[in-house]
C-alpha atoms as a PDB file:
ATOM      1  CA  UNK A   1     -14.019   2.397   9.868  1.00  0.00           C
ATOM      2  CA  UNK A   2     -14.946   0.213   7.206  1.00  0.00           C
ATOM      3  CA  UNK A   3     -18.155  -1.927   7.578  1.00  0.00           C
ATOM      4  CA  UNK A   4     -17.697  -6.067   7.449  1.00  0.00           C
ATOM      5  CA  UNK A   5     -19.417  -7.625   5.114  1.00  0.00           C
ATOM      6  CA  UNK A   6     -22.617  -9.664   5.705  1.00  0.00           C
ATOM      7  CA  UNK A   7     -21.188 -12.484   4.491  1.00  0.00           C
ATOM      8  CA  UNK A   8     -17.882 -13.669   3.427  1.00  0.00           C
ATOM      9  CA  UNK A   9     -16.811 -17.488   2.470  1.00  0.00           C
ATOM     10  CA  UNK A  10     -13.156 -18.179   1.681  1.00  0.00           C
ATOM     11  CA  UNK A  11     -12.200 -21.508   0.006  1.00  0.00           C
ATOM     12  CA  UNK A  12     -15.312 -23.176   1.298  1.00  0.00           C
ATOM     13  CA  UNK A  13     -15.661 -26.616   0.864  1.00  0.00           C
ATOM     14  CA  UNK A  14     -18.439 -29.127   2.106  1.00  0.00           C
ATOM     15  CA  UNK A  15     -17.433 -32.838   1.563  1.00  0.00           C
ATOM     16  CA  UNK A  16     -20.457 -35.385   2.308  1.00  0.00           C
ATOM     17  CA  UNK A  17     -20.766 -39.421   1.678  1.00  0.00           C
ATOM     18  CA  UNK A  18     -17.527 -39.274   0.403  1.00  0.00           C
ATOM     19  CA  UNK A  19     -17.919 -36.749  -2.255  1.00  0.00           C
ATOM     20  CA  UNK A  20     -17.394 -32.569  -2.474  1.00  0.00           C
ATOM     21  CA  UNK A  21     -20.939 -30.672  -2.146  1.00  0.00           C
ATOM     22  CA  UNK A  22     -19.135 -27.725  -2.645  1.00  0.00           C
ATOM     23  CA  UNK A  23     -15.808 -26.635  -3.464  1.00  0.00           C
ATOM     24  CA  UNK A  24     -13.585 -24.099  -3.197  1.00  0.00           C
ATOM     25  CA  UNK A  25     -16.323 -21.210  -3.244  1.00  0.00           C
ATOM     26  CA  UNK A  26     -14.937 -17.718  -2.694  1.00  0.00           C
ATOM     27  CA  UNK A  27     -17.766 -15.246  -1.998  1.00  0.00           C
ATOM     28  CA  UNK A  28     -18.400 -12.036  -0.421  1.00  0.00           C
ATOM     29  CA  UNK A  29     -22.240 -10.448   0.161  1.00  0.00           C
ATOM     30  CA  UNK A  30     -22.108  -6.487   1.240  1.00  0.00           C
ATOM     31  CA  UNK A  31     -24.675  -4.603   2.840  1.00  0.00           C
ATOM     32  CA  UNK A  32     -27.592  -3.248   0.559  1.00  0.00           C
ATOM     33  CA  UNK A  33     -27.030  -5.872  -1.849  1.00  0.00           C
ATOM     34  CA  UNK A  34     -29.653  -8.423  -3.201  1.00  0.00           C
ATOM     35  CA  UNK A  35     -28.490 -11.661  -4.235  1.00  0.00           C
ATOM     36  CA  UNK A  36     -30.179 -14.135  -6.242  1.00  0.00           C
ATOM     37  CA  UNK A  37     -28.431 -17.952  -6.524  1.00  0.00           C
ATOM     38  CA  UNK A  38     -29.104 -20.162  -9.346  1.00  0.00           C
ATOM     39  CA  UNK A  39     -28.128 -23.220 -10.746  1.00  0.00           C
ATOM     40  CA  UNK A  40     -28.922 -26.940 -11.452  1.00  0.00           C
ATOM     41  CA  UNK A  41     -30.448 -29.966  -8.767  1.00  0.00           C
ATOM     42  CA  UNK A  42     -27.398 -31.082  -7.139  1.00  0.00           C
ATOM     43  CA  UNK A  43     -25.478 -27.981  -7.294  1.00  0.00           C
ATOM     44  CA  UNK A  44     -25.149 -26.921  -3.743  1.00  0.00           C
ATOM     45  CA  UNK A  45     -27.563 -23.947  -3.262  1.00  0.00           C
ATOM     46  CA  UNK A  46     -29.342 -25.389  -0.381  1.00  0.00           C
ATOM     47  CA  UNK A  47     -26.008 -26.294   1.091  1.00  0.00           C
ATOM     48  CA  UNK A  48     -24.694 -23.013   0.610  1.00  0.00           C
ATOM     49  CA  UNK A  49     -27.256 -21.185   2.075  1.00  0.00           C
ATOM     50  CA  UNK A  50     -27.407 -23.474   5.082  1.00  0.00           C
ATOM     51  CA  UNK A  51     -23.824 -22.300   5.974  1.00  0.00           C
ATOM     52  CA  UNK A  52     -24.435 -18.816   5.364  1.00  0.00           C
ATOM     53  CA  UNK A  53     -27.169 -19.680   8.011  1.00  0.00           C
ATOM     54  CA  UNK A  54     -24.346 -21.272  10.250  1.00  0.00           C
ATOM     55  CA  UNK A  55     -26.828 -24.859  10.237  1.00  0.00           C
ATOM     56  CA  UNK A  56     -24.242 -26.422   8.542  1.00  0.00           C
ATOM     57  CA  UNK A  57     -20.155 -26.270   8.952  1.00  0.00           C
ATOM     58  CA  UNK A  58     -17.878 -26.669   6.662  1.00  0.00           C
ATOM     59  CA  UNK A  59     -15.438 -29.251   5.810  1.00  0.00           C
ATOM     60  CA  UNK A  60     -12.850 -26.777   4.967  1.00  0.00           C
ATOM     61  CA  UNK A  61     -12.141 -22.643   4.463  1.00  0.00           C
ATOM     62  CA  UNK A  62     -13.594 -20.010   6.902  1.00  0.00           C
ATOM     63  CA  UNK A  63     -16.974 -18.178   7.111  1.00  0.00           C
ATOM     64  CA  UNK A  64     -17.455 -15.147   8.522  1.00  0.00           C
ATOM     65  CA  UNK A  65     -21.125 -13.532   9.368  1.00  0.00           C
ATOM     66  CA  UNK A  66     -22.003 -10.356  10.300  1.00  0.00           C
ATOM     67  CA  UNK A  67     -18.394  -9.971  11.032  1.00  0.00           C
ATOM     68  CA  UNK A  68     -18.281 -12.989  13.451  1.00  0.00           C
ATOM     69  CA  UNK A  69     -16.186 -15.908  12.086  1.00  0.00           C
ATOM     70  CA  UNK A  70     -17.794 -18.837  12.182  1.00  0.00           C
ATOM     71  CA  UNK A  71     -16.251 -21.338  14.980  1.00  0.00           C
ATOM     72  CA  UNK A  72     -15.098 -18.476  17.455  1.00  0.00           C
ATOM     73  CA  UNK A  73     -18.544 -17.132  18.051  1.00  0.00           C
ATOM     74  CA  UNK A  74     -21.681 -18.510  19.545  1.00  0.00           C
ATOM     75  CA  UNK A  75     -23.873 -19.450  16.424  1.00  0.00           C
ATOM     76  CA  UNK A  76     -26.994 -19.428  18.195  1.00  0.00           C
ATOM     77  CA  UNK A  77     -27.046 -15.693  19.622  1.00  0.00           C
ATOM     78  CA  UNK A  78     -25.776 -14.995  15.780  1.00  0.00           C
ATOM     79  CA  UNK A  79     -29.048 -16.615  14.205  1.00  0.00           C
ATOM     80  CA  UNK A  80     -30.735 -13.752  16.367  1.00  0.00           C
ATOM     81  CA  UNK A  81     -29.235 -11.397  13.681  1.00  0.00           C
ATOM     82  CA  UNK A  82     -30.243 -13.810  10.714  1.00  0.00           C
ATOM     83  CA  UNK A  83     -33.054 -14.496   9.098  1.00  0.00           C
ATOM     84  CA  UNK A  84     -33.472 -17.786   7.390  1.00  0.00           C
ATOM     85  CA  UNK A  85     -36.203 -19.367   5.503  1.00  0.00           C
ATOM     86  CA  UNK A  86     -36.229 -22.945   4.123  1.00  0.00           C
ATOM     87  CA  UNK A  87     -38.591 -25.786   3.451  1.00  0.00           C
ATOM     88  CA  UNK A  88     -36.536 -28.008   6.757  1.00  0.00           C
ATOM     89  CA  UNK A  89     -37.155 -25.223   9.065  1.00  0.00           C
ATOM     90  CA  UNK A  90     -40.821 -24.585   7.932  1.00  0.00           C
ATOM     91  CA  UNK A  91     -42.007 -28.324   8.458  1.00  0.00           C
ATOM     92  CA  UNK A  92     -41.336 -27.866  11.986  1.00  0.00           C
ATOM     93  CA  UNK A  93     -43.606 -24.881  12.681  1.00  0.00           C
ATOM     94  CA  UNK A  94     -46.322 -26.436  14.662  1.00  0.00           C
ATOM     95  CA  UNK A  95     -49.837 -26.358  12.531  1.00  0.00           C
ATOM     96  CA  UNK A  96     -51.981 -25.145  15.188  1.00  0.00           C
ATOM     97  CA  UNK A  97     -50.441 -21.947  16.115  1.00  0.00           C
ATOM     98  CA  UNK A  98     -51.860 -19.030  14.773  1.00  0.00           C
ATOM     99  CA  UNK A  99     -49.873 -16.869  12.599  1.00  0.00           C
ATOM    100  CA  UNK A 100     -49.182 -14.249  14.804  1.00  0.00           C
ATOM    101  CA  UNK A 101     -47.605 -16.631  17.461  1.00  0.00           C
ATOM    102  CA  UNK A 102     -45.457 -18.293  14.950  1.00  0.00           C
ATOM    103  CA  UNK A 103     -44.467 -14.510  14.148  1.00  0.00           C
ATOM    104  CA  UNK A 104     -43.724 -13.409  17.680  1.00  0.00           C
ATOM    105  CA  UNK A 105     -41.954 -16.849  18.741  1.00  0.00           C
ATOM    106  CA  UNK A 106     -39.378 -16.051  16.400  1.00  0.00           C
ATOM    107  CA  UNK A 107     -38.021 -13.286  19.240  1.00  0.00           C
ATOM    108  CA  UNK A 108     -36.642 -16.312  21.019  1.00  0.00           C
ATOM    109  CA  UNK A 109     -35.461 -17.888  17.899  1.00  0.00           C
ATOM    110  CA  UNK A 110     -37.787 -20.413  18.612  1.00  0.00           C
ATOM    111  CA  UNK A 111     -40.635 -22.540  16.478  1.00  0.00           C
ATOM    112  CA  UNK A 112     -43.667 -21.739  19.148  1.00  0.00           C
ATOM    113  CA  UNK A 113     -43.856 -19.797  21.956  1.00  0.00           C
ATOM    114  CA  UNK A 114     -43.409 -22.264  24.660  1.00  0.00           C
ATOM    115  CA  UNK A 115     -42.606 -20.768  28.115  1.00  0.00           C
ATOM    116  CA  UNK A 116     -42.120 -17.253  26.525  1.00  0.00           C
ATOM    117  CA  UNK A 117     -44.520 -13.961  27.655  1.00  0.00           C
ATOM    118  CA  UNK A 118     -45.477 -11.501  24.940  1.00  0.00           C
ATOM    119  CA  UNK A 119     -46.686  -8.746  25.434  1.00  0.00           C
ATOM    120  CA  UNK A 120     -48.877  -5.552  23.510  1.00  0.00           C
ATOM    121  CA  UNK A 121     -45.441  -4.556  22.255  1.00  0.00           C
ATOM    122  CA  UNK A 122     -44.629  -7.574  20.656  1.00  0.00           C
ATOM    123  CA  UNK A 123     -48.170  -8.561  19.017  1.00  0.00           C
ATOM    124  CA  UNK A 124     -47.885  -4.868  17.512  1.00  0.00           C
ATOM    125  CA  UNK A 125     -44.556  -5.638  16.495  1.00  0.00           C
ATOM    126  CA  UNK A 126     -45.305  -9.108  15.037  1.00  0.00           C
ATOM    127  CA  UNK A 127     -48.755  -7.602  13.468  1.00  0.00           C
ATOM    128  CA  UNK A 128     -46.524  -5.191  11.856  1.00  0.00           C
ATOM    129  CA  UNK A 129     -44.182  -7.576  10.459  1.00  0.00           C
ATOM    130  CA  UNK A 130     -47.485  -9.399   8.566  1.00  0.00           C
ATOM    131  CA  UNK A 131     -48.690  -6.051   7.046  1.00  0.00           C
ATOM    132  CA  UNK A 132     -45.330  -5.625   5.813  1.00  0.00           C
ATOM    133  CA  UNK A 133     -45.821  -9.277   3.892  1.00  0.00           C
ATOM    134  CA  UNK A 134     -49.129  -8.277   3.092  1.00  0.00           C
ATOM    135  CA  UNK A 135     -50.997 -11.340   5.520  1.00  0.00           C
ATOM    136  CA  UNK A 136     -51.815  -9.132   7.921  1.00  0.00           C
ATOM    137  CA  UNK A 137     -55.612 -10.197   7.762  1.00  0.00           C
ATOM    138  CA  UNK A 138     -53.697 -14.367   8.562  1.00  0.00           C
ATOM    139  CA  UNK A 139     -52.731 -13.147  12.335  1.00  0.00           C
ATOM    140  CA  UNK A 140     -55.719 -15.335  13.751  1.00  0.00           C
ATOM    141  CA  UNK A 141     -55.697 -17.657  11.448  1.00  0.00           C
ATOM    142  CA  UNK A 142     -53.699 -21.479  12.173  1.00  0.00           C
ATOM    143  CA  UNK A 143     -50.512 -22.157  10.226  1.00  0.00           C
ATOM    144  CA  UNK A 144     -52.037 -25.239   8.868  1.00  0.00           C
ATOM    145  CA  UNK A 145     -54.744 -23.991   7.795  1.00  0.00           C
ATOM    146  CA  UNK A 146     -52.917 -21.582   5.069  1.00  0.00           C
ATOM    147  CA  UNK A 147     -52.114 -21.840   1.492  1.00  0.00           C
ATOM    148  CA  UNK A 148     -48.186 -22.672   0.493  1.00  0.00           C
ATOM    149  CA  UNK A 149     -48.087 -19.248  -0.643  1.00  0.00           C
ATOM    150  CA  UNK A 150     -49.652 -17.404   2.501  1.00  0.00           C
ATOM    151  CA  UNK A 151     -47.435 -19.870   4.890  1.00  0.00           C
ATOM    152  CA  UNK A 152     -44.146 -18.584   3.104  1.00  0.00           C
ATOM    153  CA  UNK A 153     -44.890 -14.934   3.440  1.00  0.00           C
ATOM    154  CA  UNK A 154     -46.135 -15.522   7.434  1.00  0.00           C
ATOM    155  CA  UNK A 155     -42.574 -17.231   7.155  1.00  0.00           C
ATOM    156  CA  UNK A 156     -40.704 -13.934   6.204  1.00  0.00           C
ATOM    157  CA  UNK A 157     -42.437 -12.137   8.363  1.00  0.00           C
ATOM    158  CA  UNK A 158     -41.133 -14.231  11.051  1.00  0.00           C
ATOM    159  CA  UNK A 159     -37.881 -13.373  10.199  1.00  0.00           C
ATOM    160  CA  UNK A 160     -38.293  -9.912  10.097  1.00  0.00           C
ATOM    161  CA  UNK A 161     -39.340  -9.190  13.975  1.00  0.00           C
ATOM    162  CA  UNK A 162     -35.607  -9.483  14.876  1.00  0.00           C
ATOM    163  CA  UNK A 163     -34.985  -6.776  12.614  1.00  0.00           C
ATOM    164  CA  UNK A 164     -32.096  -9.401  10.704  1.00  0.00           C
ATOM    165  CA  UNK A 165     -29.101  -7.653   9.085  1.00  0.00           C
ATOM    166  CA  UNK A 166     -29.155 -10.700   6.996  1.00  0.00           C
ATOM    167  CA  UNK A 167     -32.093 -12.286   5.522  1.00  0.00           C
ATOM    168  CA  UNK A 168     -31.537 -16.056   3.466  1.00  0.00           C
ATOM    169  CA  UNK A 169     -34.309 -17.207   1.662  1.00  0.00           C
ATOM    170  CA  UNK A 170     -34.063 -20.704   0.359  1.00  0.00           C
ATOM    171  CA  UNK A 171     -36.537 -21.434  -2.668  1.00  0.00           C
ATOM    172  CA  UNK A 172     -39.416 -19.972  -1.179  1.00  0.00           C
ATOM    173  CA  UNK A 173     -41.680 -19.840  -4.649  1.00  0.00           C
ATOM    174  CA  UNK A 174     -40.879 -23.476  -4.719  1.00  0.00           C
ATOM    175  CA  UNK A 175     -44.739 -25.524  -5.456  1.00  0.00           C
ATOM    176  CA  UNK A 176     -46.283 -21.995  -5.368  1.00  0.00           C
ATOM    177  CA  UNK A 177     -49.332 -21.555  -8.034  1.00  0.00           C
ATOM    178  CA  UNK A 178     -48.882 -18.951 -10.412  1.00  0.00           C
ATOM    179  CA  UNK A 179     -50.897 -16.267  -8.630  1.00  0.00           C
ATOM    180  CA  UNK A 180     -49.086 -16.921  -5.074  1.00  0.00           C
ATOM    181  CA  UNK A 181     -45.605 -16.805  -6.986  1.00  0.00           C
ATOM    182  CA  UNK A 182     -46.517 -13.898  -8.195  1.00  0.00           C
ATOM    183  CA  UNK A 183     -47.663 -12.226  -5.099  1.00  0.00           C
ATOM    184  CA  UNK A 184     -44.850 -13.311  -3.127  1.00  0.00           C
ATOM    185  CA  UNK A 185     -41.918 -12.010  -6.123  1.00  0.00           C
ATOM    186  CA  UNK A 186     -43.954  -8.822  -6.083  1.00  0.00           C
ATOM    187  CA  UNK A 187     -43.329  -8.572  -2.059  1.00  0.00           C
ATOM    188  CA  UNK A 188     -39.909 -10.181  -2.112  1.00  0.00           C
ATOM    189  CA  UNK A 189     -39.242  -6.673  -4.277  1.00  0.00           C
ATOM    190  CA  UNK A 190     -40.560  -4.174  -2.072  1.00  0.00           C
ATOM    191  CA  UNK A 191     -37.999  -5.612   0.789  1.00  0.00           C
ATOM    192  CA  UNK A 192     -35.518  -5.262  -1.775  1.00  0.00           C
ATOM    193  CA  UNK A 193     -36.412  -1.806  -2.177  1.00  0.00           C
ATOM    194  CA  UNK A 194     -36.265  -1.099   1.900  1.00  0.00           C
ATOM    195  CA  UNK A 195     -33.167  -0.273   3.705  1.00  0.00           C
ATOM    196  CA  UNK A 196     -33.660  -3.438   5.811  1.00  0.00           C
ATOM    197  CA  UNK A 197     -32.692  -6.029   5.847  1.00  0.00           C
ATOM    198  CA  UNK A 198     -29.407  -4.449   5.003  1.00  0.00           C
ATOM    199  CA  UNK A 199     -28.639  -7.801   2.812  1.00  0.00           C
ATOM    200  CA  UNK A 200     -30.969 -10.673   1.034  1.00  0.00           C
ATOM    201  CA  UNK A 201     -29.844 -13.851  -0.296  1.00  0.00           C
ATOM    202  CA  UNK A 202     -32.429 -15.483  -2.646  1.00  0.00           C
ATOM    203  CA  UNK A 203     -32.062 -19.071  -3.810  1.00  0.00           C
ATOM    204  CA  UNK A 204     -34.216 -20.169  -6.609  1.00  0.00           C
ATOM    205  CA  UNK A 205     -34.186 -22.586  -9.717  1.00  0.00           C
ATOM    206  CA  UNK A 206     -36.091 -20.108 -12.099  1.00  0.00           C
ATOM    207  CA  UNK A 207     -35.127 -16.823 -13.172  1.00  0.00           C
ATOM    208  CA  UNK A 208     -38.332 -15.432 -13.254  1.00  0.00           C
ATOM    209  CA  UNK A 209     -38.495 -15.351 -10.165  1.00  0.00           C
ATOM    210  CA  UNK A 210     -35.625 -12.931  -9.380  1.00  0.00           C
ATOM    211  CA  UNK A 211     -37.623  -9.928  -7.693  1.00  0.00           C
ATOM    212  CA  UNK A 212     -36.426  -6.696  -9.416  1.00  0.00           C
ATOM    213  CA  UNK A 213     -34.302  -4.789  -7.115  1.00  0.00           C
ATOM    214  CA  UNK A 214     -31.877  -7.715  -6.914  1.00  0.00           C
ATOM    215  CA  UNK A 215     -29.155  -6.584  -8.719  1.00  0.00           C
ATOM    216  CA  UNK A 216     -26.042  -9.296  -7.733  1.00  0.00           C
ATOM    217  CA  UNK A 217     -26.199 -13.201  -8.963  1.00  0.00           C
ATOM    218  CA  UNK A 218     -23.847 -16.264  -8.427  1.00  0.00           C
ATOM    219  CA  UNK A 219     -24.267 -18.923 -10.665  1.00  0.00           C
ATOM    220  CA  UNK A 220     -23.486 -22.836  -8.703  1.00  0.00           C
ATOM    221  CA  UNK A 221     -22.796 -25.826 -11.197  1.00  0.00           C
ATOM    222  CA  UNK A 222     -21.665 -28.962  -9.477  1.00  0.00           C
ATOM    223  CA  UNK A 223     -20.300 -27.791  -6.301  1.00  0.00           C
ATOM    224  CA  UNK A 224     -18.651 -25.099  -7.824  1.00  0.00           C
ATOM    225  CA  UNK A 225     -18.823 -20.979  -8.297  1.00  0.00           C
ATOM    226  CA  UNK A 226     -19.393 -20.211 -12.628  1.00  0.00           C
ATOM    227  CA  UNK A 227     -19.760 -16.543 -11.644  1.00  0.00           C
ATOM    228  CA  UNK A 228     -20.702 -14.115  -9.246  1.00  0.00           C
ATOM    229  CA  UNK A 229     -20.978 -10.421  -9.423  1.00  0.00           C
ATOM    230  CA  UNK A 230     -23.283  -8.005 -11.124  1.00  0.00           C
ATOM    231  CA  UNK A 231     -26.557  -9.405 -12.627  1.00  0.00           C
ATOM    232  CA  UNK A 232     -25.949  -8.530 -16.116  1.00  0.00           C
ATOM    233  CA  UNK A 233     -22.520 -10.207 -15.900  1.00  0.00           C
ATOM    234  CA  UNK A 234     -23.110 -12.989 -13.765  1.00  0.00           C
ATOM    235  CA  UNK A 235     -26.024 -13.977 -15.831  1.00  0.00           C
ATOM    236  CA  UNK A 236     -25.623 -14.708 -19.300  1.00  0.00           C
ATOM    237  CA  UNK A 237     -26.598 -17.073 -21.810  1.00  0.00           C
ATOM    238  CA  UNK A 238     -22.878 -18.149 -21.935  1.00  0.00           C
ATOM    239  CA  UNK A 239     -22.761 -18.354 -18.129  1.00  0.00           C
ATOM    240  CA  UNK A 240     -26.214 -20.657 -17.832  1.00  0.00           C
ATOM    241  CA  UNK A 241     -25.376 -22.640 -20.536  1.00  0.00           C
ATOM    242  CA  UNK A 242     -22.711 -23.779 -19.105  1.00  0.00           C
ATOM    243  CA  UNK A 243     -24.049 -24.567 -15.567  1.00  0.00           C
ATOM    244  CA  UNK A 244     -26.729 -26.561 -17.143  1.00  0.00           C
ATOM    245  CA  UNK A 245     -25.593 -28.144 -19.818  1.00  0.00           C
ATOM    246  CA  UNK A 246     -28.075 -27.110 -22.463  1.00  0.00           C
ATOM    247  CA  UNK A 247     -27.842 -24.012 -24.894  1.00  0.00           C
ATOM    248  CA  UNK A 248     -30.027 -21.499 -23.143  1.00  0.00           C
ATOM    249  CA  UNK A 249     -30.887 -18.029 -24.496  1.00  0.00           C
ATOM    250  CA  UNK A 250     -31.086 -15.577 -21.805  1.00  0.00           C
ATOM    251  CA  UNK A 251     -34.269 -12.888 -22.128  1.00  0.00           C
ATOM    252  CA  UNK A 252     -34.593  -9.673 -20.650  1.00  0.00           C
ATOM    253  CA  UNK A 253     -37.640  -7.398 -20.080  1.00  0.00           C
ATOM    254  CA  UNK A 254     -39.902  -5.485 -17.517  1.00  0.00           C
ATOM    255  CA  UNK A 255     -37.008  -6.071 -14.605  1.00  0.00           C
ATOM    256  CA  UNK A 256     -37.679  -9.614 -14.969  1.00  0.00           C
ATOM    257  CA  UNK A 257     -35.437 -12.588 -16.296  1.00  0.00           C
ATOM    258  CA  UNK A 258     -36.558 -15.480 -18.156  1.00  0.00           C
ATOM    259  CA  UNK A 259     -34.651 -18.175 -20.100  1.00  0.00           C
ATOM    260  CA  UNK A 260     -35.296 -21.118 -22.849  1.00  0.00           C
ATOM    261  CA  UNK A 261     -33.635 -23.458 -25.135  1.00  0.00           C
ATOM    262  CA  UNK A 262     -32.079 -22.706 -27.966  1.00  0.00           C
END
């Protein structure tokens, strides 16, 4: 029997304030593959993402996750299967928990571990999860108390103790410093290079910093799909050009991407 997709949108529109967010997006994420999302401000990754997340509902077309269609399935036993990092959800991770609770509350698909009991099992687990972000020496620490970069990777590593068939990641090198960018691409690639999760979505607005291993891109330009597919089709000087409205020259080199004016 063939295996669903992770994700499939057909004829997706999101219409807010009058105007269309997105429109008419056709897309389809398998398992094993690593996308990366790119595009101008205004063009709809964030609003992509958050339906792909099942946050957000379209206006029109169908989404299906994980083989569930969106609408005929209870969306908050699906997040369970999801993981989903974005700036909204991490503002509402209570400062004074220590890393390793906001890493095991995420069992519950909660933001703290309220009325929940956790026990050697799921510290392990959650300890685990840290190591695997390299922060396993933050598990004591409070969440306010880290740097931008160290609270993103304790923020995968949430995601990851549900053991999520589908991970989102929604800009999360966004106000990173050089070094903590660098860190976090260099981690964001050796998930890409695991078996699990069995499909990443990556949003960002620079191309450098696509973690190798991703090897799928859709390019978003005013609500709208450009192109979506293999990475060295997908993205091309032709392709970003057009999405941003400048002549770009697309560069190549050490599995990374970069891109300038021409």
């Amino acid at each position: 029997m063939r295996q669903a997709p992770a994700l499939r949108l057909s004829s997706v529109g999101v219409r807010r304030g009058g105007r269309w967010i997105l429109a008419s997006v056709d897309w389809t994420v398998r398992s094993g593959e690593r996308w990366a999302i790119v595009g101008p401000n205004g063009a709809g990754k964030t609003t992509l993402l958050a339906v792909a997340a099942t946050y957000l509902w379209p206006t029109t077309g169908t989404v299906e996750v994980l083989g569930e269609r969106i609408g005929r399935v209870d969306a908050r036993e699906l997040r369970r299967r999801i993981g989903y990092v974005s700036a909204a959800l991490g503002e509402r991770i209570e400062e004074g928990l220590s890393a390793l609770d906001v890493v095991m509350s995420a069992r519950d698909a909660a933001l703290a571990p309220w009325w929940a009991t956790y026990g050697p099992g799921d510290r392990r687990r959650a300890l685990g999860c840290l190591e695997r972000m390299g922060c396993g020496s933050l598990a004591d620490r409070s969440f306010g108390t880290l740097s931008s970069g160290e609270r993103r990777r304790v923020e995968i590593a949430r995601t990851n103790v549900t053991e999520p068939k589908l991970l989102l990641l929604d800009e999360p090198a966004a106000g990173l410093d050089l070094g903590a960018r660098e860190a976090l691409v260099e981690r964001l690639a050796t998930l890409a290079a695991e078996g699990s999760p069995a499909a990443i979505v990556l949003v960002t607005h620079h191309l450098d910093e696509i973690p190798p291993g991703f090897g799928h891109a859709l390019v978003l330009a005013e609500g709208r799909v450009l192109a979506a597919g293999a990475i060295g089709t997908a993205l091309t000087s032709a392709i970003l050009s057009a999405a941003y409205g400048i002549p770009l020259r697309l560069r190549r080199g050490d599995g990374r991407l970069s891109a300038t004016a021409r």
